[in-house]
C-alpha atoms as a PDB file:
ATOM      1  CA  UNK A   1       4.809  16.833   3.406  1.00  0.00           C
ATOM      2  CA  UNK A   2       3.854  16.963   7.494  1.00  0.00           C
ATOM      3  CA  UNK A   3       0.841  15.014   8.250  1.00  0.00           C
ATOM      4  CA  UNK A   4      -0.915  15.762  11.020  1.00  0.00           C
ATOM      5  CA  UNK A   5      -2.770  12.673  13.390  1.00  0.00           C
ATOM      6  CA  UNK A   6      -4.597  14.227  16.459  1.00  0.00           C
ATOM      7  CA  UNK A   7      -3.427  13.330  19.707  1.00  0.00           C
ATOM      8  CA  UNK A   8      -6.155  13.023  22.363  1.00  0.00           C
ATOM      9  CA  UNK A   9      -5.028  13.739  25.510  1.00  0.00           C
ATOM     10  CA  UNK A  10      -8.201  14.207  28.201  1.00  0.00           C
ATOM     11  CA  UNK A  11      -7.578  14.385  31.983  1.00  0.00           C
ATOM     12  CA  UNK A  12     -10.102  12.267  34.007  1.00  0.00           C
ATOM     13  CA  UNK A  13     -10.405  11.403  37.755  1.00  0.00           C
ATOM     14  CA  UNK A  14     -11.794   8.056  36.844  1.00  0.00           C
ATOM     15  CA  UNK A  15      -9.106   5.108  35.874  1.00  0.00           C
ATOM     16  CA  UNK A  16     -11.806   3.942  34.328  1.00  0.00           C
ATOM     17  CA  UNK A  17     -12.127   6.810  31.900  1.00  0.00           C
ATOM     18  CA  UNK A  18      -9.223   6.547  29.684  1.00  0.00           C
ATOM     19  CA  UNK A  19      -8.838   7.110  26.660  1.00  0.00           C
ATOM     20  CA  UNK A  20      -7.883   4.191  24.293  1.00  0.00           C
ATOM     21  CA  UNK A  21      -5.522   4.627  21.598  1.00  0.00           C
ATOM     22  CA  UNK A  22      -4.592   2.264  18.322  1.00  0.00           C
ATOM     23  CA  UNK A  23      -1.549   2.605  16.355  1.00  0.00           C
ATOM     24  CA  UNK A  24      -1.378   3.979  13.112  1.00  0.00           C
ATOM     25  CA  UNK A  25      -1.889   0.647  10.595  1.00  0.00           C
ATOM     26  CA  UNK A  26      -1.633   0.600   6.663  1.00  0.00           C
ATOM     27  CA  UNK A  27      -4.570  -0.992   5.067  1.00  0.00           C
ATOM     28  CA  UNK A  28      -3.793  -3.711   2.858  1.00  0.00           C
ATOM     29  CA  UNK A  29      -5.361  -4.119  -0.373  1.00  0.00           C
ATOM     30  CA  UNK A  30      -5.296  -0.528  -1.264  1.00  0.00           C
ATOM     31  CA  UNK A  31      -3.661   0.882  -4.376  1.00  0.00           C
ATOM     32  CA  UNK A  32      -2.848   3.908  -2.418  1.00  0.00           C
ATOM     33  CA  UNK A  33      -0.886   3.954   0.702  1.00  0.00           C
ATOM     34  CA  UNK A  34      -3.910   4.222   3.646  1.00  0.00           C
ATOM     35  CA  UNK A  35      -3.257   4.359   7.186  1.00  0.00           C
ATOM     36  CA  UNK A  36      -5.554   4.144   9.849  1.00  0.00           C
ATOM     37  CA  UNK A  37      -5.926   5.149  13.794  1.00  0.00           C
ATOM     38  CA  UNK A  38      -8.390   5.008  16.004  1.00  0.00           C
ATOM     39  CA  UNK A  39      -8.791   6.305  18.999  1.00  0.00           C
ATOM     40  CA  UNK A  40     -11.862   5.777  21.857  1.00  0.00           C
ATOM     41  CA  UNK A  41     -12.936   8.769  24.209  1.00  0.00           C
ATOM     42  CA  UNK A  42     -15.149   7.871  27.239  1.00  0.00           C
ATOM     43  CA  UNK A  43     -18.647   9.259  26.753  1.00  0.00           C
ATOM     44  CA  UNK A  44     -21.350   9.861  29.121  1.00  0.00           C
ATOM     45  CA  UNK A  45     -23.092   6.709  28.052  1.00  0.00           C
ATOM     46  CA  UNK A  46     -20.764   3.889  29.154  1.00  0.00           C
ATOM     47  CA  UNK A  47     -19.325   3.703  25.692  1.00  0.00           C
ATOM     48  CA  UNK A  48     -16.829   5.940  23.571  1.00  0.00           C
ATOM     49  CA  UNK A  49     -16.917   8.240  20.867  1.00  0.00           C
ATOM     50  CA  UNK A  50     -14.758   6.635  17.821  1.00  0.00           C
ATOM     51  CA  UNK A  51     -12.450   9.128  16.763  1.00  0.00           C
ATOM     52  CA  UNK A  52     -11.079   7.801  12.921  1.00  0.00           C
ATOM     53  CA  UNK A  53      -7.724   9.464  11.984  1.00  0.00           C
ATOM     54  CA  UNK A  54      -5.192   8.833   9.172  1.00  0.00           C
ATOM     55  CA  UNK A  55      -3.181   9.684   6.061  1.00  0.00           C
ATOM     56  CA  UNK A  56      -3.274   8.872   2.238  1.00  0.00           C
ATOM     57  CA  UNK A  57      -1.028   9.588  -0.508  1.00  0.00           C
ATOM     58  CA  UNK A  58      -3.827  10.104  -3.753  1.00  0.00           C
ATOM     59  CA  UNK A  59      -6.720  12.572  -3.042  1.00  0.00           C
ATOM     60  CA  UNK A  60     -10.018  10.032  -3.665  1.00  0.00           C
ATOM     61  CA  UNK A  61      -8.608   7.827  -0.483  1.00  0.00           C
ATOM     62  CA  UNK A  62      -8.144  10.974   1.399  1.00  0.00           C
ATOM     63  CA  UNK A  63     -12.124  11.924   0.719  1.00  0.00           C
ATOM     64  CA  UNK A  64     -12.969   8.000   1.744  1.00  0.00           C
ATOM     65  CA  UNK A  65     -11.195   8.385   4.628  1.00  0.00           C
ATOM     66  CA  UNK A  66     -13.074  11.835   6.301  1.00  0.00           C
ATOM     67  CA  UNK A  67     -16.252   9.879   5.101  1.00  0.00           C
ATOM     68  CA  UNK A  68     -15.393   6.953   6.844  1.00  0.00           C
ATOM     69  CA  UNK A  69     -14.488   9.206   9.990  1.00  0.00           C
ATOM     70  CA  UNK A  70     -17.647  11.216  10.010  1.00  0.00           C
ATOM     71  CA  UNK A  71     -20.058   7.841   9.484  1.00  0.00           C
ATOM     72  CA  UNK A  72     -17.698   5.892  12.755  1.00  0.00           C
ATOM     73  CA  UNK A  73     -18.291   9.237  14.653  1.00  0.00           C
ATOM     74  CA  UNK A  74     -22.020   9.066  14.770  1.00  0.00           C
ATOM     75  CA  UNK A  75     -21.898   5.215  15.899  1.00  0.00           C
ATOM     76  CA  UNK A  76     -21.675   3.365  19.108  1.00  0.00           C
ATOM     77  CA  UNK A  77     -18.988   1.162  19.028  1.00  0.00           C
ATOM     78  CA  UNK A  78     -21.253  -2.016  19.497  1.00  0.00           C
ATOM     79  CA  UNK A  79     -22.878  -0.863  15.829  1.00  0.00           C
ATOM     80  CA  UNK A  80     -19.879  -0.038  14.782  1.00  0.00           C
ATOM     81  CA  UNK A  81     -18.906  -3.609  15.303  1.00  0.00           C
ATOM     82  CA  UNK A  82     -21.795  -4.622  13.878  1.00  0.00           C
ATOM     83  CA  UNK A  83     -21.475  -3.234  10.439  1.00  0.00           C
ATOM     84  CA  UNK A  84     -20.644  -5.541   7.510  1.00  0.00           C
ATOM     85  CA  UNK A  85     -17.580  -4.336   5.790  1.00  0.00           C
ATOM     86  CA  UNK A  86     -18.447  -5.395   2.211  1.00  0.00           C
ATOM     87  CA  UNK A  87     -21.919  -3.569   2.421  1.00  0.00           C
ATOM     88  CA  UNK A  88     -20.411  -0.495   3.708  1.00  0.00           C
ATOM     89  CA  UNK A  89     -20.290   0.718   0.170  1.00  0.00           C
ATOM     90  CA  UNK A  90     -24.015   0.373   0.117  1.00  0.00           C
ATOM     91  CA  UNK A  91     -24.471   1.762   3.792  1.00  0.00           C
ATOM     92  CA  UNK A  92     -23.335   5.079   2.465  1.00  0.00           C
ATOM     93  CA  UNK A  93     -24.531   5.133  -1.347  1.00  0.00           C
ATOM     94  CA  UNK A  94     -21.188   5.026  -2.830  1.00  0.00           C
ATOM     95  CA  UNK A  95     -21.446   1.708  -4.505  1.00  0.00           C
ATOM     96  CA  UNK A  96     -21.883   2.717  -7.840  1.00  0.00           C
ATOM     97  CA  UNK A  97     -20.223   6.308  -7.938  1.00  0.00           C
ATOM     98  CA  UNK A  98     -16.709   3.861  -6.765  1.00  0.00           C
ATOM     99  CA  UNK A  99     -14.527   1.188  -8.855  1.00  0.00           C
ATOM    100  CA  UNK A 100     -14.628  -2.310  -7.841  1.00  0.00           C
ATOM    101  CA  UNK A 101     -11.511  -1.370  -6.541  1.00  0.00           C
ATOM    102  CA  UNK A 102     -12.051   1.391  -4.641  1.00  0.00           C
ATOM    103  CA  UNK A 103     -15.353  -0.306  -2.956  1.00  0.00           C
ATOM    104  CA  UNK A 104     -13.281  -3.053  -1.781  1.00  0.00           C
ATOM    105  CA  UNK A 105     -10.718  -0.473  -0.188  1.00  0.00           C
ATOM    106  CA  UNK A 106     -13.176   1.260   1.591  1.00  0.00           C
ATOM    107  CA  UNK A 107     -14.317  -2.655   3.211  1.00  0.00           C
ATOM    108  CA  UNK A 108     -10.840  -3.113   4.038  1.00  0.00           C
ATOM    109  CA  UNK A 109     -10.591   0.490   5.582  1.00  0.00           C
ATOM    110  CA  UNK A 110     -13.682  -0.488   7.672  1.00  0.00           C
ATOM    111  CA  UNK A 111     -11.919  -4.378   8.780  1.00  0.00           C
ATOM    112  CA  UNK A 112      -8.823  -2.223  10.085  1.00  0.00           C
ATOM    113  CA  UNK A 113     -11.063   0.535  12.371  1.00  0.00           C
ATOM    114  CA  UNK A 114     -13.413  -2.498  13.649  1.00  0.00           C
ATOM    115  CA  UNK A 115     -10.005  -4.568  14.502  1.00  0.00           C
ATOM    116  CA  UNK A 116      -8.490  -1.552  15.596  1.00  0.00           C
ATOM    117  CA  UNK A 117     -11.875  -1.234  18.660  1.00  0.00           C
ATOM    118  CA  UNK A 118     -11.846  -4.817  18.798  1.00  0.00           C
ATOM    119  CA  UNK A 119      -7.809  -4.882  20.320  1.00  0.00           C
ATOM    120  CA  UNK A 120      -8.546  -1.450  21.783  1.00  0.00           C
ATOM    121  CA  UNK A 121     -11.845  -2.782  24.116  1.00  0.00           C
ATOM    122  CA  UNK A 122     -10.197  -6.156  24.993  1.00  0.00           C
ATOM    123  CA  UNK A 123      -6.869  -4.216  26.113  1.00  0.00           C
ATOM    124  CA  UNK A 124      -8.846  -2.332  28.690  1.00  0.00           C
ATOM    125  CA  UNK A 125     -10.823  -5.698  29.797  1.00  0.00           C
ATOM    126  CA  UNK A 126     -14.046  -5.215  28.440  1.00  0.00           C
ATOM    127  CA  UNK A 127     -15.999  -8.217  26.162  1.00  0.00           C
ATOM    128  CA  UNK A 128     -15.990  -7.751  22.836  1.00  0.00           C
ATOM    129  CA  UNK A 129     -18.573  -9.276  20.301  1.00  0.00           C
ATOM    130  CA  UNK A 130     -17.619  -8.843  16.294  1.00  0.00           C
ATOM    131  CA  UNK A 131     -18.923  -9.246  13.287  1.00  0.00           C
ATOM    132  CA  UNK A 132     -17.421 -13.230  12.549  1.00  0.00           C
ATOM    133  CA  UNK A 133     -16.745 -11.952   8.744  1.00  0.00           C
ATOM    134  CA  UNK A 134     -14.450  -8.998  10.235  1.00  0.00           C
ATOM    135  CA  UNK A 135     -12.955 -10.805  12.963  1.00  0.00           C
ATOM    136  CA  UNK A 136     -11.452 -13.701  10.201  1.00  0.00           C
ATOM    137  CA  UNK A 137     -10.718 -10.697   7.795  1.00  0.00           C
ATOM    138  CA  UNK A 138      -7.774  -8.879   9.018  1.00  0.00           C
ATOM    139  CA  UNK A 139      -4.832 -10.928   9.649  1.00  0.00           C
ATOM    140  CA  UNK A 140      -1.747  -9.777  10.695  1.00  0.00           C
ATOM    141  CA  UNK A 141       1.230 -12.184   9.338  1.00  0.00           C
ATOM    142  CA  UNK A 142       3.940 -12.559  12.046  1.00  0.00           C
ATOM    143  CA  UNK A 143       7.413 -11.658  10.740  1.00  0.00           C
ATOM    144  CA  UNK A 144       9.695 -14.605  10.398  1.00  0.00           C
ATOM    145  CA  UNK A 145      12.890 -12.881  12.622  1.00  0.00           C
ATOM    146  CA  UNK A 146      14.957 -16.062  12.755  1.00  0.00           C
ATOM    147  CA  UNK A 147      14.948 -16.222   9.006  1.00  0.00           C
ATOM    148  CA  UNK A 148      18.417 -16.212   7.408  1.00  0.00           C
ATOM    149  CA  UNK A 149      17.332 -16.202   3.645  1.00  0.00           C
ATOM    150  CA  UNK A 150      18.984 -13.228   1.656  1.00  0.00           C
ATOM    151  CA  UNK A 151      16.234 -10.158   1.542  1.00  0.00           C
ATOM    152  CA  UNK A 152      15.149  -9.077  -2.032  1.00  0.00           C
ATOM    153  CA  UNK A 153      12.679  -6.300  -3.023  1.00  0.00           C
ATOM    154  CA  UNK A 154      11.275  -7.585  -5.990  1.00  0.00           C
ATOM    155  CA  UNK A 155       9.493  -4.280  -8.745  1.00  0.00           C
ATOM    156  CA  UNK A 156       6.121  -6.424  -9.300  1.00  0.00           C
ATOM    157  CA  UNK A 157       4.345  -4.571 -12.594  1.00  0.00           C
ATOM    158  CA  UNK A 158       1.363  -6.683 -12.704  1.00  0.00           C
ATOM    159  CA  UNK A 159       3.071  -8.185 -16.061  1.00  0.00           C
ATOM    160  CA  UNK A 160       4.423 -12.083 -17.005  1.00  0.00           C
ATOM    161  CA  UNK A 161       7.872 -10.839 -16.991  1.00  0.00           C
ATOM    162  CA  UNK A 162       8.040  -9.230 -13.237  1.00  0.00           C
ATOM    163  CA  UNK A 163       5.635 -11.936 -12.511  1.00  0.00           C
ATOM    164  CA  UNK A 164       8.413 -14.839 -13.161  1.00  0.00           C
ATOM    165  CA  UNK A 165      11.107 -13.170 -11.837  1.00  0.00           C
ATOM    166  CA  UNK A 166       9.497 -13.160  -8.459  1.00  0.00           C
ATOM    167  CA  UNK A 167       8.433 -16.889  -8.669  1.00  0.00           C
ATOM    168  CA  UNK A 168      12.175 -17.626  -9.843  1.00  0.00           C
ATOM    169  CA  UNK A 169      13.091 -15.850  -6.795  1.00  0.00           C
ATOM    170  CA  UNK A 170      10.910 -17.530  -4.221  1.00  0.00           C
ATOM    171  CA  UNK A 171      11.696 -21.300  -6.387  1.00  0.00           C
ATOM    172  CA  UNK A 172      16.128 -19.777  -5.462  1.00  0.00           C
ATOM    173  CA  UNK A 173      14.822 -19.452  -1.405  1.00  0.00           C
ATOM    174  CA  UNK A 174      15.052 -15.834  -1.199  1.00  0.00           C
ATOM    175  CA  UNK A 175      13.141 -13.667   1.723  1.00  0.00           C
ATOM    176  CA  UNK A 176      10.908 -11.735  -0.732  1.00  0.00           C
ATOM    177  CA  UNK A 177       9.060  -8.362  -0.930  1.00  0.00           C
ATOM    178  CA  UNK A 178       7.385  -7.478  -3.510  1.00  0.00           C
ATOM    179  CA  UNK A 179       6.574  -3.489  -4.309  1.00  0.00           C
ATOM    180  CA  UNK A 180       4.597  -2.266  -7.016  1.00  0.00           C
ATOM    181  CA  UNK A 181       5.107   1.525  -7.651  1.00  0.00           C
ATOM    182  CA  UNK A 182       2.523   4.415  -8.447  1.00  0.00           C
ATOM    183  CA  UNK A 183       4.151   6.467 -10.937  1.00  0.00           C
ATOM    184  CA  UNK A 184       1.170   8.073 -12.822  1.00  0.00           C
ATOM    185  CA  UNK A 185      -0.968  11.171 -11.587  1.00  0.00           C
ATOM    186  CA  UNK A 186      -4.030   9.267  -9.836  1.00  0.00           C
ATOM    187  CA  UNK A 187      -5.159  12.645  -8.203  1.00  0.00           C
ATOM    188  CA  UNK A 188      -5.302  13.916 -12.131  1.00  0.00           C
ATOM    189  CA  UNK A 189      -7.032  11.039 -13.589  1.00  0.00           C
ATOM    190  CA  UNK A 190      -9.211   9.879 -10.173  1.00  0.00           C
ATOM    191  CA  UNK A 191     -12.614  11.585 -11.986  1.00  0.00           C
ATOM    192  CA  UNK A 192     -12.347   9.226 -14.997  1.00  0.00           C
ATOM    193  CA  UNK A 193     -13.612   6.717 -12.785  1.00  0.00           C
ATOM    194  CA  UNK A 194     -11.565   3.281 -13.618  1.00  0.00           C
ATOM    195  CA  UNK A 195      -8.123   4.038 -11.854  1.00  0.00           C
ATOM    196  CA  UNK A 196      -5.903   3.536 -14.861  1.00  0.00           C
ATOM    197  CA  UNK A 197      -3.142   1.042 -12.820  1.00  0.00           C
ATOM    198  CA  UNK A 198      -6.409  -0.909 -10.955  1.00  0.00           C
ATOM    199  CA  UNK A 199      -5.940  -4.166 -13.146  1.00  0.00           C
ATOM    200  CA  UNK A 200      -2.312  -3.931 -12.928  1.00  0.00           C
ATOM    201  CA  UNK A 201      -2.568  -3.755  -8.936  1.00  0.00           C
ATOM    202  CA  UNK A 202      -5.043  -6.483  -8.799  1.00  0.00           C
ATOM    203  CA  UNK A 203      -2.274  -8.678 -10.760  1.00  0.00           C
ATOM    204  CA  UNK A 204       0.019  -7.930  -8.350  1.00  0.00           C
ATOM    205  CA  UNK A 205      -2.081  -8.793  -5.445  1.00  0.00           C
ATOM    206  CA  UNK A 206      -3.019 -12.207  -7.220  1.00  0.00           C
ATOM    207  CA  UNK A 207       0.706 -12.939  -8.025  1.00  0.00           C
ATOM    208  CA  UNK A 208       1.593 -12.183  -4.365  1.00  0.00           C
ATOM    209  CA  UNK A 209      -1.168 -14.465  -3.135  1.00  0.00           C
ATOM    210  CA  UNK A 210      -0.562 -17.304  -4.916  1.00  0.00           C
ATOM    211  CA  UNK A 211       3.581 -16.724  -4.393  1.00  0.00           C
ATOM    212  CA  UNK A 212       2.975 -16.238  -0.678  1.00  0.00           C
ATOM    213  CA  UNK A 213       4.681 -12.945  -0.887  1.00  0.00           C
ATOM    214  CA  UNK A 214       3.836  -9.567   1.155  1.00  0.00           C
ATOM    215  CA  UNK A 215       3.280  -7.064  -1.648  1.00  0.00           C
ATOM    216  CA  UNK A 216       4.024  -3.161  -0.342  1.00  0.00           C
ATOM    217  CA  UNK A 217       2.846   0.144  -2.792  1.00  0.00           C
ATOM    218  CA  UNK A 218       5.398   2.784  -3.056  1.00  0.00           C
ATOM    219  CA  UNK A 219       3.630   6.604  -4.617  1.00  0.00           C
ATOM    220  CA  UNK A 220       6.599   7.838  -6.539  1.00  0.00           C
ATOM    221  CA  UNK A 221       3.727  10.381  -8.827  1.00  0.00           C
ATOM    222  CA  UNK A 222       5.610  13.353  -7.961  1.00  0.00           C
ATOM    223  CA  UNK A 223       8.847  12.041  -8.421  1.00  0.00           C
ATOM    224  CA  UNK A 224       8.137  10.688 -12.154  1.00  0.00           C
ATOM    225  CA  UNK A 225       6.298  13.863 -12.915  1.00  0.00           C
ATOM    226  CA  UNK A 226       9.343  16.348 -11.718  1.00  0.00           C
ATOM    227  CA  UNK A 227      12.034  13.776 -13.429  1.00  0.00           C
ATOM    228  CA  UNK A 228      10.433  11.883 -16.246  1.00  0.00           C
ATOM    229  CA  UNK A 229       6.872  13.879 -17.464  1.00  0.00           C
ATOM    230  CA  UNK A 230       9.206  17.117 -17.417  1.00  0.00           C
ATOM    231  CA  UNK A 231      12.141  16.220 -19.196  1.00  0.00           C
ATOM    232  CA  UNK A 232      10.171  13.913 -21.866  1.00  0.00           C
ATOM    233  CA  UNK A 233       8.045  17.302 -22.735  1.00  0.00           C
ATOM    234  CA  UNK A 234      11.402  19.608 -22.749  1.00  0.00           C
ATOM    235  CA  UNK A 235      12.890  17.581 -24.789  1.00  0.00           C
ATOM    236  CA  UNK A 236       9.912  17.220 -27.233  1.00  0.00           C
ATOM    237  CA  UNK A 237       9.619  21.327 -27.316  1.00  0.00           C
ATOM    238  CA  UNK A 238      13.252  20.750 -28.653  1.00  0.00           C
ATOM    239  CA  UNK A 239      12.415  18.561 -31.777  1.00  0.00           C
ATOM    240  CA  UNK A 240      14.261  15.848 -29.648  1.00  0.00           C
ATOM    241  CA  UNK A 241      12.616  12.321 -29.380  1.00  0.00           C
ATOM    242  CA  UNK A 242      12.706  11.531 -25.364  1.00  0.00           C
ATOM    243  CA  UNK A 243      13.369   7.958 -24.309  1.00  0.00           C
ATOM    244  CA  UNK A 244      10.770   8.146 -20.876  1.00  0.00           C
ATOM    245  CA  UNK A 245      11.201   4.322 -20.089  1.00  0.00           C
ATOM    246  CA  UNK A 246      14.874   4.816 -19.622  1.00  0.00           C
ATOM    247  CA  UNK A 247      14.568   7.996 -17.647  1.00  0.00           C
ATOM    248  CA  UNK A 248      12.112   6.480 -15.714  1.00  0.00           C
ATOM    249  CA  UNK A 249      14.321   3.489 -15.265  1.00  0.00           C
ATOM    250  CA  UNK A 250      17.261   4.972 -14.040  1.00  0.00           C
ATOM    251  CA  UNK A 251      15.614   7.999 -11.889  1.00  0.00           C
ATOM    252  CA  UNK A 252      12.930   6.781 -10.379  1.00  0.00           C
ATOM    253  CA  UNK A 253      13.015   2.867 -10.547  1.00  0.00           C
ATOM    254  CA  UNK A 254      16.543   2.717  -9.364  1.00  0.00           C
ATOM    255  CA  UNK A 255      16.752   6.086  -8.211  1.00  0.00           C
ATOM    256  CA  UNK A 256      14.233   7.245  -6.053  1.00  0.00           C
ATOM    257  CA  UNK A 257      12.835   3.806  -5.022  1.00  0.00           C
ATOM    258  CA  UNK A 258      15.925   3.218  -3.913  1.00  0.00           C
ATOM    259  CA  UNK A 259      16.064   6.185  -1.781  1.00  0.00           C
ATOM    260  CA  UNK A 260      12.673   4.718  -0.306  1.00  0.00           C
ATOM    261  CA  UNK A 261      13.721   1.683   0.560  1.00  0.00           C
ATOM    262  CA  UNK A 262      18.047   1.815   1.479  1.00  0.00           C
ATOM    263  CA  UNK A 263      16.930   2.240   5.262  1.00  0.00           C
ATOM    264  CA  UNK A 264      15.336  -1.247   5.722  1.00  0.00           C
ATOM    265  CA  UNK A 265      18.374  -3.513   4.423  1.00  0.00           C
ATOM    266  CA  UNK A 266      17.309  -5.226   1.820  1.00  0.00           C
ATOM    267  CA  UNK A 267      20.598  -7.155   0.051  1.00  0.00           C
ATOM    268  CA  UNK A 268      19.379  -7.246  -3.457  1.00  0.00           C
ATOM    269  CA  UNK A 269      16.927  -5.349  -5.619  1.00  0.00           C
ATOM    270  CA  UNK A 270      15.333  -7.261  -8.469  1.00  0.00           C
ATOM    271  CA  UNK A 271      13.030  -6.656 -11.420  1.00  0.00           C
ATOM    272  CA  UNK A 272      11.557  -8.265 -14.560  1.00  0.00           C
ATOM    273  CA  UNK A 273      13.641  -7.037 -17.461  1.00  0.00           C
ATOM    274  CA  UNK A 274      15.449  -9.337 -20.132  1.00  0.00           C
ATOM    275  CA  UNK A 275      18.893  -9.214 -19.616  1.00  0.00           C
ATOM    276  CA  UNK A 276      21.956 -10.812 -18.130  1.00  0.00           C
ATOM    277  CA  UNK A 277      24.202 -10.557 -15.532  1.00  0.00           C
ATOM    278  CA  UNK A 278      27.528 -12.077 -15.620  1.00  0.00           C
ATOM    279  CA  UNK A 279      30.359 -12.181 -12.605  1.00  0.00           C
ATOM    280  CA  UNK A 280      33.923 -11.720 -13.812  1.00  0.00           C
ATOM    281  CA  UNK A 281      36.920 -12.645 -12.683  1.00  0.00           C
ATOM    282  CA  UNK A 282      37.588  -9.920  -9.616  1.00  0.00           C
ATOM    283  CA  UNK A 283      33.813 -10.474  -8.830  1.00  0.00           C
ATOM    284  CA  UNK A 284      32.361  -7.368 -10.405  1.00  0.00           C
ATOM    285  CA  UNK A 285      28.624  -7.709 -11.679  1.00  0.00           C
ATOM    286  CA  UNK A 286      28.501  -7.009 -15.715  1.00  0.00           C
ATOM    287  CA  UNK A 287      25.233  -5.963 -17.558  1.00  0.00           C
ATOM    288  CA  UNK A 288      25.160  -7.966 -20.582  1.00  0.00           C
ATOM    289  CA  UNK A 289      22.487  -8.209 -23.662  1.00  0.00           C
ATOM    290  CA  UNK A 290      20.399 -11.026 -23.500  1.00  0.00           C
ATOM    291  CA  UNK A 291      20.649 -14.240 -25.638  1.00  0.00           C
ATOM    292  CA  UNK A 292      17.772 -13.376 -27.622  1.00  0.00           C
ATOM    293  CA  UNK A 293      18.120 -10.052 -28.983  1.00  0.00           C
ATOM    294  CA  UNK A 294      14.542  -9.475 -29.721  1.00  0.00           C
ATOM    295  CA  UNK A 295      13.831  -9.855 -26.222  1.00  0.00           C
ATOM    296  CA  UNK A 296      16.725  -7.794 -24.952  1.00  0.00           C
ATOM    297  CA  UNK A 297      15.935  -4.735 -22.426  1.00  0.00           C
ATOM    298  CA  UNK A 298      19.144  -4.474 -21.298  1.00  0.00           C
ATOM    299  CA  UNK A 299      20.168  -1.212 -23.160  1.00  0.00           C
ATOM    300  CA  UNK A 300      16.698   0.335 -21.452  1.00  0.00           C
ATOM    301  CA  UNK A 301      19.080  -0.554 -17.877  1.00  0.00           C
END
């Protein structure tokens, strides 16, 4: 799917006049991949006119975006600075028609567009005065380049199992990432209100916090309803009983996340599941069952 991020390009005589651009930035602590730009066009006022562009994969954080766009439009950007993030819920009467979830989303949404001014008005040398709450708020953690630790991405479910994997993993000294994945129709289920994976994401966010770990969200919706919803109804139309964990497994948990993420080098790829792997002679990785065969997943790998 294109996505399409204005570019504003204005022609001025005055050096003065330019416009100032951010780069596109994701916004952490969203269940749905957000990203945010912001741009600044010279008005006749001394000031700019705060242009709010960006992308979302699930259809709520697409409508909290254009809200958020149309209520930065109609503000200067000193009281747009001004506004407190956590009561911009209540600023626009959406506090109780949201999640807990999706209210603190559409704070961090605001954090990222008041940073994004912020870094945009002290690049062109003007002062800058900011909320203190915002300015501590959005932190951008420096990536560690001279680090030699092998790279994992770690499948974080929000459950105990995934959960001690990852703190096995970071105990071992491995560079981790964790990535939980989105493989249920939000867009579908968005009007019941409570976002069915909300607690599960929240887990992961705590786990990551107290592990120290960056924790990424991968949307693989489409992907689980073309290869695992589909064949798990064919097969019950054919008085067949469908197995969707391991089709779900092998297509899109090692399938298509793996298509996501090949590009950016990671040397392993771990996950939570009950099993064992043992090294034979020539040095070939075997799947075997798990001492405890209650426990054992491995015939769902």
């Amino acid at each position: 799917k294109e996505v399409f991020v204005p570019n504003y390009d204005l022609i001025s005589n005055n050096n003065n006049d330019k416009v100032l651009v951010s780069s596109l930035q994701r916004v952490p602590g969203c269940v749905a991949n957000v990203n945010i730009k912001t741009t600044l066009i010279p008005n006749n006022t001394n000031d700019y006119d705060i242009r709010v562009d960006g992308e979302a994969d699930a259809l709520l954080s697409r409508g909290l975006l254009a809200v958020l766009s149309e209520t930065f439009y109609k503000l200067s950007t000193e009281e747009a600075l001004a506004l407190e993030p956590n009561s911009f819920a209540d600023k626009l009467g959406l506090r109780h028609a949201l999640s807990v979830g999706r209210n603190d989303g559409l704070a961090n949404m605001c954090r990222i567009v008041q940073s994004q001014i912020q870094t945009a008005l002290s690049s062109s040398g003007e002062e800058v005065i900011i909320n203190d709450e915002t300015k501590n708020e959005v932190v951008k953690k420096e990536e560690d380049n001279s680090s030699q630790r092998p790279t994992v991405a770690v499948l974080l479910s929000g459950g105990v199992d995934s959960a001690v994997a990852l703190n096995l993993l970071k105990q071992q000294g491995y560079d981790i990432t964790a990535f939980y994945l989105k493989i249920w129709l939000e867009d579908e289920l968005s009007h019941l209100g409570q976002c069915p994976w909300e607690d599960d994401f929240n887990m992961c966010e705590a786990i990551c916090a107290q592990a120290d770990v960056p924790l990424e969200t991968i949307s693989l919706q489409e992907q689980y309803k073309d290869r695992v919803i589909s064949y798990t109804i064919d097969e019950s139309k054919r008085g067949r009983t469908p197995n969707p964990d391991i089709m779900c497994n092998s297509r899109v948990k090692f399938g298509c996340f793996y298509d996501v993420i090949h590009s950016r080098g990671f040397q392993h790829i771990a996950s939570g599941h009950y099993a064992q792997l043992l090294t034979d002679d020539d040095g070939h990785k075997k799947l075997v069952r798990a001492p405890d065969p209650v426990k054992d997943q491995s015939y769902f790998l």
